[in-house]
C-alpha atoms as a PDB file:
ATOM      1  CA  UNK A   1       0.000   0.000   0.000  1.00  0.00           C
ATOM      2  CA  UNK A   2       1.695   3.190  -1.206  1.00  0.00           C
ATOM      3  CA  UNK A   3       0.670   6.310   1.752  1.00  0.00           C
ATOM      4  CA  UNK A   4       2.105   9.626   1.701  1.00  0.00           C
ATOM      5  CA  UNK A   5       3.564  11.197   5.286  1.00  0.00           C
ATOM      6  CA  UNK A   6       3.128  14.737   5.769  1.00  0.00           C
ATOM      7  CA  UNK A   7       6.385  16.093   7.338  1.00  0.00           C
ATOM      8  CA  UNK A   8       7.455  19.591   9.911  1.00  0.00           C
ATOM      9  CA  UNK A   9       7.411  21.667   6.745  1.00  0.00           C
ATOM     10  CA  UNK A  10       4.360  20.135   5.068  1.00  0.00           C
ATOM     11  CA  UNK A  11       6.514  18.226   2.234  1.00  0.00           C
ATOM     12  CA  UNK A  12       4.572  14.741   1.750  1.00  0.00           C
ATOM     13  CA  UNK A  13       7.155  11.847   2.249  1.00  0.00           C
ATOM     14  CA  UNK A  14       6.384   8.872  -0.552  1.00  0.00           C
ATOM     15  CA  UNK A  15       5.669   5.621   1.266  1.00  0.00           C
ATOM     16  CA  UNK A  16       5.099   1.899   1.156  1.00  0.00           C
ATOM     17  CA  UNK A  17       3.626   0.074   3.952  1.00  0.00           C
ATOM     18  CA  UNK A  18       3.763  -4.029   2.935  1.00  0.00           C
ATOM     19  CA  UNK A  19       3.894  -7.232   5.197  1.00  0.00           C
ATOM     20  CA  UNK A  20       1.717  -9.086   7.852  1.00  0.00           C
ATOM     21  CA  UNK A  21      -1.019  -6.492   9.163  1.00  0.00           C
ATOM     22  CA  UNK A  22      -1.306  -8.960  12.227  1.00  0.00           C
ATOM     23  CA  UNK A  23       1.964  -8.565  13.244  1.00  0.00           C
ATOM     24  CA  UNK A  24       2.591  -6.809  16.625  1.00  0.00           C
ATOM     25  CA  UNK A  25       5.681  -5.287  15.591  1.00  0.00           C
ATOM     26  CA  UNK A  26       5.999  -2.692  12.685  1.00  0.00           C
ATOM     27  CA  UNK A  27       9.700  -1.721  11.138  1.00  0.00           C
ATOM     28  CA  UNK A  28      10.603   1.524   9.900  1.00  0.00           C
ATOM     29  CA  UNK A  29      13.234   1.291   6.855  1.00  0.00           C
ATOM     30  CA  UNK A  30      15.311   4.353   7.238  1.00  0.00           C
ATOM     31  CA  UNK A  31      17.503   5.044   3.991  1.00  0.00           C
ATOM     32  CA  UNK A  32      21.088   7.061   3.697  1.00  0.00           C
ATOM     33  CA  UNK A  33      22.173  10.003   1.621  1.00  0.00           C
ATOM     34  CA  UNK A  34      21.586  10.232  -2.086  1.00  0.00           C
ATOM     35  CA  UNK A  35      19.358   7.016  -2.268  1.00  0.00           C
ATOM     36  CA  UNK A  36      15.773   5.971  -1.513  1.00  0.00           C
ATOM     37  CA  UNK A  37      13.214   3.888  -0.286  1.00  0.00           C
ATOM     38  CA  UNK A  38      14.560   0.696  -1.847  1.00  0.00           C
ATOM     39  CA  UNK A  39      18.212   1.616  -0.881  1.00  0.00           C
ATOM     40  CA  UNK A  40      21.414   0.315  -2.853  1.00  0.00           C
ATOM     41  CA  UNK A  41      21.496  -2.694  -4.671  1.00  0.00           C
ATOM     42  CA  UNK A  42      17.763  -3.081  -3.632  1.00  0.00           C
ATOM     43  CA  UNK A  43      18.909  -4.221   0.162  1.00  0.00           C
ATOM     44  CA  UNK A  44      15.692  -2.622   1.394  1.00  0.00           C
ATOM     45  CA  UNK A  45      13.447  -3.602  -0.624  1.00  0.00           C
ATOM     46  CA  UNK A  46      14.774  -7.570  -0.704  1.00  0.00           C
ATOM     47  CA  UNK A  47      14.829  -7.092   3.594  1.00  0.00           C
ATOM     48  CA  UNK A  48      11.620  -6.179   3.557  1.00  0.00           C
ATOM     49  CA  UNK A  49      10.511  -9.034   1.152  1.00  0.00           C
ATOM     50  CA  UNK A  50      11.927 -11.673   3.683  1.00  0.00           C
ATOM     51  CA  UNK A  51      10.482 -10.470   6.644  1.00  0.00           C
ATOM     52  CA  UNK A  52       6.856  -9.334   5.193  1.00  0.00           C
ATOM     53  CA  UNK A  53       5.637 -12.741   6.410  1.00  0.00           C
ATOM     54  CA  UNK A  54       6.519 -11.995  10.394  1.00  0.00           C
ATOM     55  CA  UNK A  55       6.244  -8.205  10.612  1.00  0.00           C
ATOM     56  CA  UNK A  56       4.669  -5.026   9.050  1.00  0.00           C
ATOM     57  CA  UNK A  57       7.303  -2.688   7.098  1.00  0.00           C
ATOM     58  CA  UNK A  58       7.021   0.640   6.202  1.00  0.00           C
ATOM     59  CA  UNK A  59      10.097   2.056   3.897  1.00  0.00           C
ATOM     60  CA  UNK A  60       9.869   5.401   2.997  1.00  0.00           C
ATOM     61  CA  UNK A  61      11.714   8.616   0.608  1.00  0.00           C
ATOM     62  CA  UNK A  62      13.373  11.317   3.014  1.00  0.00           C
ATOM     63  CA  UNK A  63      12.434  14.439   1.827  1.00  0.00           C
ATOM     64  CA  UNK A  64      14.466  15.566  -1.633  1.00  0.00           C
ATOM     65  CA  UNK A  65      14.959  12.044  -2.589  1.00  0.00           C
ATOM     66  CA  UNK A  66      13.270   9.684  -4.435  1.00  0.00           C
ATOM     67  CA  UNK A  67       9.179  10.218  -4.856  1.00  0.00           C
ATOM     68  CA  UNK A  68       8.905  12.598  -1.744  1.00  0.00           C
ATOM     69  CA  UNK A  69       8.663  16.050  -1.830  1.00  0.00           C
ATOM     70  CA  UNK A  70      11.516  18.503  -1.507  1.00  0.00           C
ATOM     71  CA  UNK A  71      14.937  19.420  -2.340  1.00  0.00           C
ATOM     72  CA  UNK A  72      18.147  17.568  -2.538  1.00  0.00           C
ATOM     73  CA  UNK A  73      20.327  19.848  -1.385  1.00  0.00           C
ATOM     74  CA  UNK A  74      18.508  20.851   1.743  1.00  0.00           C
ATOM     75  CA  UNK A  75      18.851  17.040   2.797  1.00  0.00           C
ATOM     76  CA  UNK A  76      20.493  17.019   6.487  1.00  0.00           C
ATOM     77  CA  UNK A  77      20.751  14.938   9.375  1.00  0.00           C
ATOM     78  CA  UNK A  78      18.553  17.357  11.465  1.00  0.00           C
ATOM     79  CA  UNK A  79      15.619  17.365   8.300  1.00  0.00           C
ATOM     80  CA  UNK A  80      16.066  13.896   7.964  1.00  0.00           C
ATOM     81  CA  UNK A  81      15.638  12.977  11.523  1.00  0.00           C
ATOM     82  CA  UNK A  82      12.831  15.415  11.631  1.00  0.00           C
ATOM     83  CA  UNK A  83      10.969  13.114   8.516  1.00  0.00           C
ATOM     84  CA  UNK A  84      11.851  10.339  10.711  1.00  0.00           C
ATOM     85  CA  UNK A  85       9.693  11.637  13.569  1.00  0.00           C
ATOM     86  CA  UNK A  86       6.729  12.572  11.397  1.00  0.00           C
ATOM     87  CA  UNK A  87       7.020   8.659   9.953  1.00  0.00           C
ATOM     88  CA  UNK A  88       6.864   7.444  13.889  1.00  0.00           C
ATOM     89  CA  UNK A  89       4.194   9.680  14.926  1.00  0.00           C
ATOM     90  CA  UNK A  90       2.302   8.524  11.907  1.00  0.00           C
ATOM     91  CA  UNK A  91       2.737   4.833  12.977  1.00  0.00           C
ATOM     92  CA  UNK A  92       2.006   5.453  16.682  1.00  0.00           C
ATOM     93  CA  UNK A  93      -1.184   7.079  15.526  1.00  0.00           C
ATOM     94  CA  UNK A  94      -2.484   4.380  12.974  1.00  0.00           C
ATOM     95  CA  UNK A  95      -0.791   1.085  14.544  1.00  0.00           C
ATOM     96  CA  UNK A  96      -0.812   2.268  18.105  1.00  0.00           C
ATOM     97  CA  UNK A  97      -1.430  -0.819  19.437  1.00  0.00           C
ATOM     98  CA  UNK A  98       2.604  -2.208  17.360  1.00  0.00           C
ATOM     99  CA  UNK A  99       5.878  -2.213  19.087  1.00  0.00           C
ATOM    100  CA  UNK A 100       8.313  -0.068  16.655  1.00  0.00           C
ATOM    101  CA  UNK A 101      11.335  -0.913  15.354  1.00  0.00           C
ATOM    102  CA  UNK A 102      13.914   0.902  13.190  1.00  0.00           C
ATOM    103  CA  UNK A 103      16.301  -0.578  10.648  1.00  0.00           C
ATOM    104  CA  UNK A 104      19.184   2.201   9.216  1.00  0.00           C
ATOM    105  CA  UNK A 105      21.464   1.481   6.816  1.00  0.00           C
ATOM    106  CA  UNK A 106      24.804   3.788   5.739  1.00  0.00           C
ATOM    107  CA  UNK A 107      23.954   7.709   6.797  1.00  0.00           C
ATOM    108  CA  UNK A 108      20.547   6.699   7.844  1.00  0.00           C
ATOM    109  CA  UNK A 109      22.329   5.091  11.051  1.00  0.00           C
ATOM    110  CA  UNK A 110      23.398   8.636  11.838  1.00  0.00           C
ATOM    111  CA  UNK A 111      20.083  10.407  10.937  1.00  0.00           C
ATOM    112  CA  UNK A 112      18.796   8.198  13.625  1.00  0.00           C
ATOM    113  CA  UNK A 113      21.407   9.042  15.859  1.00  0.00           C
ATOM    114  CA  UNK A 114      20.233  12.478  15.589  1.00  0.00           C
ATOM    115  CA  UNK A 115      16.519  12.153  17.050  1.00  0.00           C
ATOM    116  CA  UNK A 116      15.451  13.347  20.104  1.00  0.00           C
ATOM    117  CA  UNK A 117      15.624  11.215  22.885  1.00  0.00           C
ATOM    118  CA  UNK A 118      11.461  11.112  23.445  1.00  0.00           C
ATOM    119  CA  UNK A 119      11.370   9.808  20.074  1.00  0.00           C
ATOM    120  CA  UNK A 120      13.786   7.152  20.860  1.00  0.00           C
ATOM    121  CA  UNK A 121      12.067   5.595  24.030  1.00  0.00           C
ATOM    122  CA  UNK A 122       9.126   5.089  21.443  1.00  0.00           C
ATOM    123  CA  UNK A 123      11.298   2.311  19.914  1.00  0.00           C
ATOM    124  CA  UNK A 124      11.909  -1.373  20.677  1.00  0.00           C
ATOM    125  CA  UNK A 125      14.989  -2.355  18.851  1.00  0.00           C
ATOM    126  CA  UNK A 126      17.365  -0.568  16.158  1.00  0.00           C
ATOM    127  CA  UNK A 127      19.425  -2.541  13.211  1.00  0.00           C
ATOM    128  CA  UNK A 128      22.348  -0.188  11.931  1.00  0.00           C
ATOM    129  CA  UNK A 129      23.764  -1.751   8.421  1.00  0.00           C
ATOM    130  CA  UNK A 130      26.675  -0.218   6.627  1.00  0.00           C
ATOM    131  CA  UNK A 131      27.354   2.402   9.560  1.00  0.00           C
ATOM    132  CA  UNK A 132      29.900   5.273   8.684  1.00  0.00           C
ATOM    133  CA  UNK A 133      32.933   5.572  10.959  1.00  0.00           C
ATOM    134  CA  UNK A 134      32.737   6.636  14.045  1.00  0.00           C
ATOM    135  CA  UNK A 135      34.743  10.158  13.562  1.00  0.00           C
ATOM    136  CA  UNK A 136      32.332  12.527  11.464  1.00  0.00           C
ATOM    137  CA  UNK A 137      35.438  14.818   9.772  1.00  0.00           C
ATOM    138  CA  UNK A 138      36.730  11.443   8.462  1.00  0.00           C
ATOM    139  CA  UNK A 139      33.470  10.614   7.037  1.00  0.00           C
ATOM    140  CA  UNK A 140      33.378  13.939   5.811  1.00  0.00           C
ATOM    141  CA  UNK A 141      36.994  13.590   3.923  1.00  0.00           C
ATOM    142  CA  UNK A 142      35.796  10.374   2.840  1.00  0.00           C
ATOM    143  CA  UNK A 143      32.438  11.942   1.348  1.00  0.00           C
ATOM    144  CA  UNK A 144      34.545  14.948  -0.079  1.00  0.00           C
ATOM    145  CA  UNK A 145      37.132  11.930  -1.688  1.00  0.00           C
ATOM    146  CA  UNK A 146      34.404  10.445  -3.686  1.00  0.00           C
ATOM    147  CA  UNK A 147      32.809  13.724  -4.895  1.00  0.00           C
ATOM    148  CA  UNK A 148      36.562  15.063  -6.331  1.00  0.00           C
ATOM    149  CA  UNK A 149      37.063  11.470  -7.729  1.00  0.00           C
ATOM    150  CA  UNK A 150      33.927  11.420  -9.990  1.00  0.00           C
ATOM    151  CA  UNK A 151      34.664  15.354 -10.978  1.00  0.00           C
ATOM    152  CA  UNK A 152      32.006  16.864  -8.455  1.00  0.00           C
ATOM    153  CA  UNK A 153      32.522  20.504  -7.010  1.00  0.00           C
ATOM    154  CA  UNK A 154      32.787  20.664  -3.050  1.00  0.00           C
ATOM    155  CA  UNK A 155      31.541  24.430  -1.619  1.00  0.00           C
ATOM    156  CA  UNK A 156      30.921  23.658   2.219  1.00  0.00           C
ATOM    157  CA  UNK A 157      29.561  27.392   2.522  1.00  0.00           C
ATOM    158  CA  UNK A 158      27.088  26.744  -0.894  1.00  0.00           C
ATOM    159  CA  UNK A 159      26.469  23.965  -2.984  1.00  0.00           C
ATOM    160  CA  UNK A 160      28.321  21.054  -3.795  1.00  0.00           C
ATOM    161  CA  UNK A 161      27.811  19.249  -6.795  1.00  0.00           C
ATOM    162  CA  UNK A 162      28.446  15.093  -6.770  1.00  0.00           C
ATOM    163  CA  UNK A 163      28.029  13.454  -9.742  1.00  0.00           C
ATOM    164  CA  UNK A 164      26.591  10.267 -10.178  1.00  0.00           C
ATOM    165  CA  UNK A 165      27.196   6.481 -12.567  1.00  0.00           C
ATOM    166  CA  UNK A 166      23.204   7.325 -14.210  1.00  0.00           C
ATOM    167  CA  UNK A 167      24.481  10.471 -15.628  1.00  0.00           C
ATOM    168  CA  UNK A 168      22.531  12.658 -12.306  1.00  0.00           C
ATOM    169  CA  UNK A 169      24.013  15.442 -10.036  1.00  0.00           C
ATOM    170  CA  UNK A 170      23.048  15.342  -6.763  1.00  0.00           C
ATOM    171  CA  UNK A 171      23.203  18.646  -4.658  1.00  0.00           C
ATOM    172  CA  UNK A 172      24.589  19.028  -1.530  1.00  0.00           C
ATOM    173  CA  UNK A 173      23.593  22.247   0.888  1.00  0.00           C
ATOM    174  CA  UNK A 174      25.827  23.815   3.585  1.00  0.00           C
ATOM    175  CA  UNK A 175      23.574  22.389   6.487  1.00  0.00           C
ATOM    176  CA  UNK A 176      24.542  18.627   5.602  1.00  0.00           C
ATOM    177  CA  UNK A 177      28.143  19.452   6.165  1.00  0.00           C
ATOM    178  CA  UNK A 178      27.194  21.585   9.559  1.00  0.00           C
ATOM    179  CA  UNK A 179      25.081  18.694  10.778  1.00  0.00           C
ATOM    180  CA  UNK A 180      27.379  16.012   9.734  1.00  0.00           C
ATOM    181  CA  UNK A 181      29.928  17.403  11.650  1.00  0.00           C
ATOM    182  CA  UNK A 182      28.094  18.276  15.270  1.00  0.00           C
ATOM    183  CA  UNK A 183      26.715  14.941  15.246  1.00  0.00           C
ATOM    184  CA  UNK A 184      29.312  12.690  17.671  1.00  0.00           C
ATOM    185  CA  UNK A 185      28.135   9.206  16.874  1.00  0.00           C
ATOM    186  CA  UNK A 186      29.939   7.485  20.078  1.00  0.00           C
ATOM    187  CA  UNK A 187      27.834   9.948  22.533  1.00  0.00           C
ATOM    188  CA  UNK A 188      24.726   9.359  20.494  1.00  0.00           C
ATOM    189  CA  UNK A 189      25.163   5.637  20.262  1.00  0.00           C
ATOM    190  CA  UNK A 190      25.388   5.852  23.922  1.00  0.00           C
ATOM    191  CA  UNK A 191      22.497   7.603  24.552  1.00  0.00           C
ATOM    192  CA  UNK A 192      20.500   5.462  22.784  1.00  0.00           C
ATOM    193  CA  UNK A 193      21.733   2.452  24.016  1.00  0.00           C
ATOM    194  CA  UNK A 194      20.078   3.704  27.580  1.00  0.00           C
ATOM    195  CA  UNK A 195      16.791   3.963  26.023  1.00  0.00           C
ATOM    196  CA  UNK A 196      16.338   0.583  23.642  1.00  0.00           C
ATOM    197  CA  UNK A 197      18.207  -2.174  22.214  1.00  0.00           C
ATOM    198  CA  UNK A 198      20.554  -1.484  19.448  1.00  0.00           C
ATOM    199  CA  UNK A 199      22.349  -4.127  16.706  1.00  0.00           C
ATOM    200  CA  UNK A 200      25.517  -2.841  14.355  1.00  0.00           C
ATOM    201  CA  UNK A 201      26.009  -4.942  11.453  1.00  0.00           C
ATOM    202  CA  UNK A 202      29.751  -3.691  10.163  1.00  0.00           C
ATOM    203  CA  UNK A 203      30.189  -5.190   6.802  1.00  0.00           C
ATOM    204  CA  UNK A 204      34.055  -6.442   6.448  1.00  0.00           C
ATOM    205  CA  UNK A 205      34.981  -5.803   2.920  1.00  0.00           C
ATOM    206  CA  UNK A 206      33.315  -2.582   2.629  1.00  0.00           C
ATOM    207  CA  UNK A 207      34.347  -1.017  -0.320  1.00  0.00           C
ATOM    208  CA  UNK A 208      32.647   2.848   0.623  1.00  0.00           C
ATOM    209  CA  UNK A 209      33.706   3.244   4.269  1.00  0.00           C
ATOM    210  CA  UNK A 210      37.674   2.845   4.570  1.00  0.00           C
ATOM    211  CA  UNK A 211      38.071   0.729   7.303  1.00  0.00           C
ATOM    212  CA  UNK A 212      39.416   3.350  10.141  1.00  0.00           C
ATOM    213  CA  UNK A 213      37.242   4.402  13.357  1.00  0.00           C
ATOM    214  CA  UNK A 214      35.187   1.170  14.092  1.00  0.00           C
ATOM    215  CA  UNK A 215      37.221   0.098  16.995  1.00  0.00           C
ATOM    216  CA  UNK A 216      35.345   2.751  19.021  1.00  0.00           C
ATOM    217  CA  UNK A 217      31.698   1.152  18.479  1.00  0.00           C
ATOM    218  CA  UNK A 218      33.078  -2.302  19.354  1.00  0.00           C
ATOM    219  CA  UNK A 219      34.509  -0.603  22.216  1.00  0.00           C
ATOM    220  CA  UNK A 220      31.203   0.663  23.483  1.00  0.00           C
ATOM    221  CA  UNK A 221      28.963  -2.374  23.119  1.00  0.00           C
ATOM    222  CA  UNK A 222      31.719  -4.013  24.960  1.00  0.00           C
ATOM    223  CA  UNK A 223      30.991  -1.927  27.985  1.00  0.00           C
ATOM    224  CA  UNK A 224      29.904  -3.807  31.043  1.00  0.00           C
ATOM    225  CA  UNK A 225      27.010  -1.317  31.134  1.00  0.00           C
ATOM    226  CA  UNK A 226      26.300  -1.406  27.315  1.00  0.00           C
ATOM    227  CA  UNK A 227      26.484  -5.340  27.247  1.00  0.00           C
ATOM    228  CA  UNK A 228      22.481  -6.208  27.141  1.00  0.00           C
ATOM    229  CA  UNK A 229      21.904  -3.169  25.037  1.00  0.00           C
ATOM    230  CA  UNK A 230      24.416  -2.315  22.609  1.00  0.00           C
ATOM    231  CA  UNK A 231      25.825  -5.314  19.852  1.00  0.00           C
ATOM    232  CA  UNK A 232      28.501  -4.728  17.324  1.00  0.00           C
ATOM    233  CA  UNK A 233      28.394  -7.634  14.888  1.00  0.00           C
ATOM    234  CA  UNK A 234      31.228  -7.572  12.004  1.00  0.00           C
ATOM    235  CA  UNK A 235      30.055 -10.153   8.743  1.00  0.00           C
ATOM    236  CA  UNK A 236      31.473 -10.352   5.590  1.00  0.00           C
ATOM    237  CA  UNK A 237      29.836  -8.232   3.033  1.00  0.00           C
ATOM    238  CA  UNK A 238      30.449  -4.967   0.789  1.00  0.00           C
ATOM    239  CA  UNK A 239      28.625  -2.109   1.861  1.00  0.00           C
ATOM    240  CA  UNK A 240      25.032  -3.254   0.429  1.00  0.00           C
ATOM    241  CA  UNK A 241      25.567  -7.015   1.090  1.00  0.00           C
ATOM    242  CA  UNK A 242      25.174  -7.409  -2.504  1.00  0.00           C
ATOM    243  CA  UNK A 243      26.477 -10.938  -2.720  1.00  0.00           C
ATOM    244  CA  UNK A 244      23.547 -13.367  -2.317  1.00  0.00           C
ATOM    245  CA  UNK A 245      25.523 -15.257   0.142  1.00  0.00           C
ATOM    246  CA  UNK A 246      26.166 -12.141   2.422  1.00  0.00           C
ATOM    247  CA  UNK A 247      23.131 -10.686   1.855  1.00  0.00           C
ATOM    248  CA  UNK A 248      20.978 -14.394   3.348  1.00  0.00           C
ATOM    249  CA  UNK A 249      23.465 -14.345   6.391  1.00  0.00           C
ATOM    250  CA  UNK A 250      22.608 -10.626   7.209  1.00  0.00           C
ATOM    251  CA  UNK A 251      18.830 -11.146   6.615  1.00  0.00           C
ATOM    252  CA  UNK A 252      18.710 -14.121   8.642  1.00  0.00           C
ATOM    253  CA  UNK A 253      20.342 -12.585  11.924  1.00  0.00           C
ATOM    254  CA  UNK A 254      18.109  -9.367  11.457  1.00  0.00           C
ATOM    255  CA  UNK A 255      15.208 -11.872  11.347  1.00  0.00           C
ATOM    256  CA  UNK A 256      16.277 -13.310  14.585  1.00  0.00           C
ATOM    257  CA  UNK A 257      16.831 -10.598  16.348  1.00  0.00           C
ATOM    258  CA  UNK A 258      13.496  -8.865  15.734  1.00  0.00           C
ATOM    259  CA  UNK A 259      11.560 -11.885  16.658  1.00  0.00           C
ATOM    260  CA  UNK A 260      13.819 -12.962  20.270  1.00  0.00           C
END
């Protein structure tokens, strides 16, 4: 069933809502930067195909991307978590009776990282997949890397230009750098962690995210305090999971965790 969300600044948010209606518990698919509702190589869209049968799913566009309304460019972590609100206050309101859970993948992890902490007690359990590192001016060299590499023009203070493979230019607005880099993920992790369960899936051989700054989440869920609450789980997998293989080992431990 295809719904739109209406969202802080009255932008409707394209969504799908698929899966078992009898289910008690209801995911929220929560897609990263320059992507959409079915996420890279489809991961989304092929998770929430294997676990339609035990849950209810509801992916959605952030605002500027895909079929929801809005601009590229003014795509932040603060707007995004704000969408990200308006999609959990919808589901509280028309499945209110549904425990909520989020899965995140790539810069989604950190738009949920950047939600307030009433909206976090509303949730049961968090998947991260794909997470950036754990220092936010690496990630932003890394993200600044890529652009130069495929001949995109970085202006922190304007707009940046990145390029993409289908012959598109996304735009990038000052307030995703400024947000990117006030967001500390370790602080946020551990704030959340007090509030509801939380799962990091680190792909091994991921080919986006240079493999620097990961230590640090490991670190935390290894925390006597953290131990019931916080997992960091490293599998084998590029950054999308695209290999069958990876992709069926990922799936099946998100499946088992929702359902324990």
């Amino acid at each position: 069933m295809n719904i739109l969300i209406q969202n802080k600044l009255n932008e409707k948010l394209d969504a799908v809502i698929e899966g078992n209606k009898e289910s008690n518990q209801i995911n929220i698919f929560v897609h990263g930067f320059g992507t959409n509702k079915d996420e890279g190589f489809n991961i989304f869209k092929d998770l929430s195909d294997c676990l339609k049968q035990d849950f209810l799913n509801i992916r959605f566009d952030l605002s500027g991307y895909g079929k929801s309304e809005g601009k590229d460019y003014e795509f932040n972590l603060d707007k995004a978590a704000d969408d990200i609100e308006s999609v959990i206050n919808y589901v509280k309101k028309q499945y209110s009776t549904k425990k909520i859970n989020i899965i995140a993948h790539s810069l989604g992890t950190f738009a949920v990282m950047s939600l307030s902490p009433a909206n976090i007690t509303n949730i049961t359990k968090i998947i991260f997949t794909g997470i950036p590192n754990s220092k936010t001016d690496f990630v932003v060299k890394g993200i600044q890397k890529r652009i130069s590499s495929k001949g995109g023009e970085i202006n922190e203070s304007g707009i940046t230009t990145y390029p993409r493979s289908s012959g598109t230019k996304d735009m990038i607005g000052p307030q995703f750098w400024t947000t990117l880099k006030n967001l500390n993920p370790l602080e946020a992790l551990t704030h959340i962690g007090n509030k509801t369960n939380i799962t990091i899936f680190k792909p091994m051989q991921d080919e986006v995210l240079e493999y620097k700054y990961f230590e640090e989440y490991k670190k935390i869920s290894d925390k006597e305090e953290n131990k019931n609450q916080i997992n960091y789980i490293e599998l084998n997998g590029d950054h999308n999971f695209s290999k069958p293989k990876n992709r069926k080992n990922l799936f099946e431990q998100i499946k088992k965790i929702l359902l324990s």
